[in-house]
Protein backbone atom coordinates (compact mmCIF):
# COMPACT_ATOMS: atom_id res chain seq x y z
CA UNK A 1 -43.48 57.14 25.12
CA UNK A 2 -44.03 60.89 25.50
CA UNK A 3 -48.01 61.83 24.80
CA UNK A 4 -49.37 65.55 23.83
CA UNK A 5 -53.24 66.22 24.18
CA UNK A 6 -54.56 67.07 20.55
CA UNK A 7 -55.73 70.42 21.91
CA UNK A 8 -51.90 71.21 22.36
CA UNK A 9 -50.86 70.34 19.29
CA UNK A 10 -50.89 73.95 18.01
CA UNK A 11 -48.92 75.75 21.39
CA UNK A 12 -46.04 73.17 21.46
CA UNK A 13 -45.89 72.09 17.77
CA UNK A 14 -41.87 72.71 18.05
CA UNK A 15 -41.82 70.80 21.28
CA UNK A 16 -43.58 67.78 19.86
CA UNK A 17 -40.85 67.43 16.71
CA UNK A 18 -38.35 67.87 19.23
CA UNK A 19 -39.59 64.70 21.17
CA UNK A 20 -40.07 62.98 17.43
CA UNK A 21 -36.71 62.79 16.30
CA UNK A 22 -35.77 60.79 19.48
CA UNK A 23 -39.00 58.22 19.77
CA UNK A 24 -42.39 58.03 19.05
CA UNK A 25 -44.75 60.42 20.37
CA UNK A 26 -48.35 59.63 21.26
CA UNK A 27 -51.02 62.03 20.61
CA UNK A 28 -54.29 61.86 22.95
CA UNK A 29 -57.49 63.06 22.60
CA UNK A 30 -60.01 62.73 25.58
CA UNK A 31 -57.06 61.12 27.37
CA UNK A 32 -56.51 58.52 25.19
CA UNK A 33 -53.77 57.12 22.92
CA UNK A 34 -55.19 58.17 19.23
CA UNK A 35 -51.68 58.76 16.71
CA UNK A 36 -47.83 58.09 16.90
CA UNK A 37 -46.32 60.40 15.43
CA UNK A 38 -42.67 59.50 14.50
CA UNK A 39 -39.57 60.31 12.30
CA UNK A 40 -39.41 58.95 8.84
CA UNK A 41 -36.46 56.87 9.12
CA UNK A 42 -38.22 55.19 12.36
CA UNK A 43 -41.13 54.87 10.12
CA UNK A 44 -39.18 53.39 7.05
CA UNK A 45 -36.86 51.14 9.50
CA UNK A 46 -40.57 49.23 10.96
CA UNK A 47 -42.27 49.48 7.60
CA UNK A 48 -39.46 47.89 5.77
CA UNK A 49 -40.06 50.95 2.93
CA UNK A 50 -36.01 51.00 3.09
CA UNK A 51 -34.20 47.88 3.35
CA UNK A 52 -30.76 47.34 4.87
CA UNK A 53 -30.67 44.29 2.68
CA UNK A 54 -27.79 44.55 -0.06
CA UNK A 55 -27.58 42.73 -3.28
CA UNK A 56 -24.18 41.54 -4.73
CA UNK A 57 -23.01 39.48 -8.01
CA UNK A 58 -22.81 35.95 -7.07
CA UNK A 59 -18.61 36.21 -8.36
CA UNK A 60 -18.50 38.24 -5.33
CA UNK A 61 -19.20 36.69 -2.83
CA UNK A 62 -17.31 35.48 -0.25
CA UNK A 63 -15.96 31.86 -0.50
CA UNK A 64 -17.58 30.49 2.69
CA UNK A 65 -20.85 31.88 2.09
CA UNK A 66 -20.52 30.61 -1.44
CA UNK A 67 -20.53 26.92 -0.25
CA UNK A 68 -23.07 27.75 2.28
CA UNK A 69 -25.37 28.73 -0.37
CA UNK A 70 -23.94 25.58 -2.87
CA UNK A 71 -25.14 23.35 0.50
CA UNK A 72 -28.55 24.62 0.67
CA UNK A 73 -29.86 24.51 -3.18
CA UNK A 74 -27.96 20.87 -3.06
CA UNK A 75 -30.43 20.12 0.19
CA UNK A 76 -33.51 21.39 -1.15
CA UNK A 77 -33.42 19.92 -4.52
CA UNK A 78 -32.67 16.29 -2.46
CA UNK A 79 -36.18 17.44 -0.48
CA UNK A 80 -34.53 17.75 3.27
C-alpha cells in the first residue's frame, strides 16, 4: 500500500488521488499508519453500500435453479 506523511498532504494532493484510484493509500502521521484513503467504488464494493446482488420475478427464473430453490424450502420445512 502506498503511504504519504500528513505534512505532505497539501504539496502532492494530485499525486495522492492519482495513487487512490488504483488502491488504497495510507496516510501517516509521526510515521505511523493513521487513514486509508480510497476510491468510492473500493469503498462501496467492502462496505456492501452497493450490492452486485440482483433481484428477479420468481417466473423468471431459470428452470434448474427453480428446483434448486423448490429442494431447499421442501428440506427446511422437513427440519434437515
Amino acid at each position: 500500500m502506498k503511504t504519504f506523511p500528513a505534512a505532505d498532504l497539501t504539496r502532492h494532493t494530485g499525486d495522492l488521488f492519482t495513487a487512490a484510484t488504483l488502491g488504497p493509500v495510507a496516510i501517516t502521521k509521526h510515521r505511523k499508519p493513521r487513514f486509508v484513503i480510497m476510491s468510492v467504488e473500493k469503498y462501496e464494493q467492502l462496505s456492501g453500500e452497493h450490492s452486485s446482488q440482483l433481484a428477479v420475478s420468481v417466473a423468471d427464473m431459470p428452470e434448474a435453479l427453480g428446483a434448486l430453490l423448490d429442494k431447499g424450502i421442501e428440506d427446511f420445512l422437513d427440519g434437515q
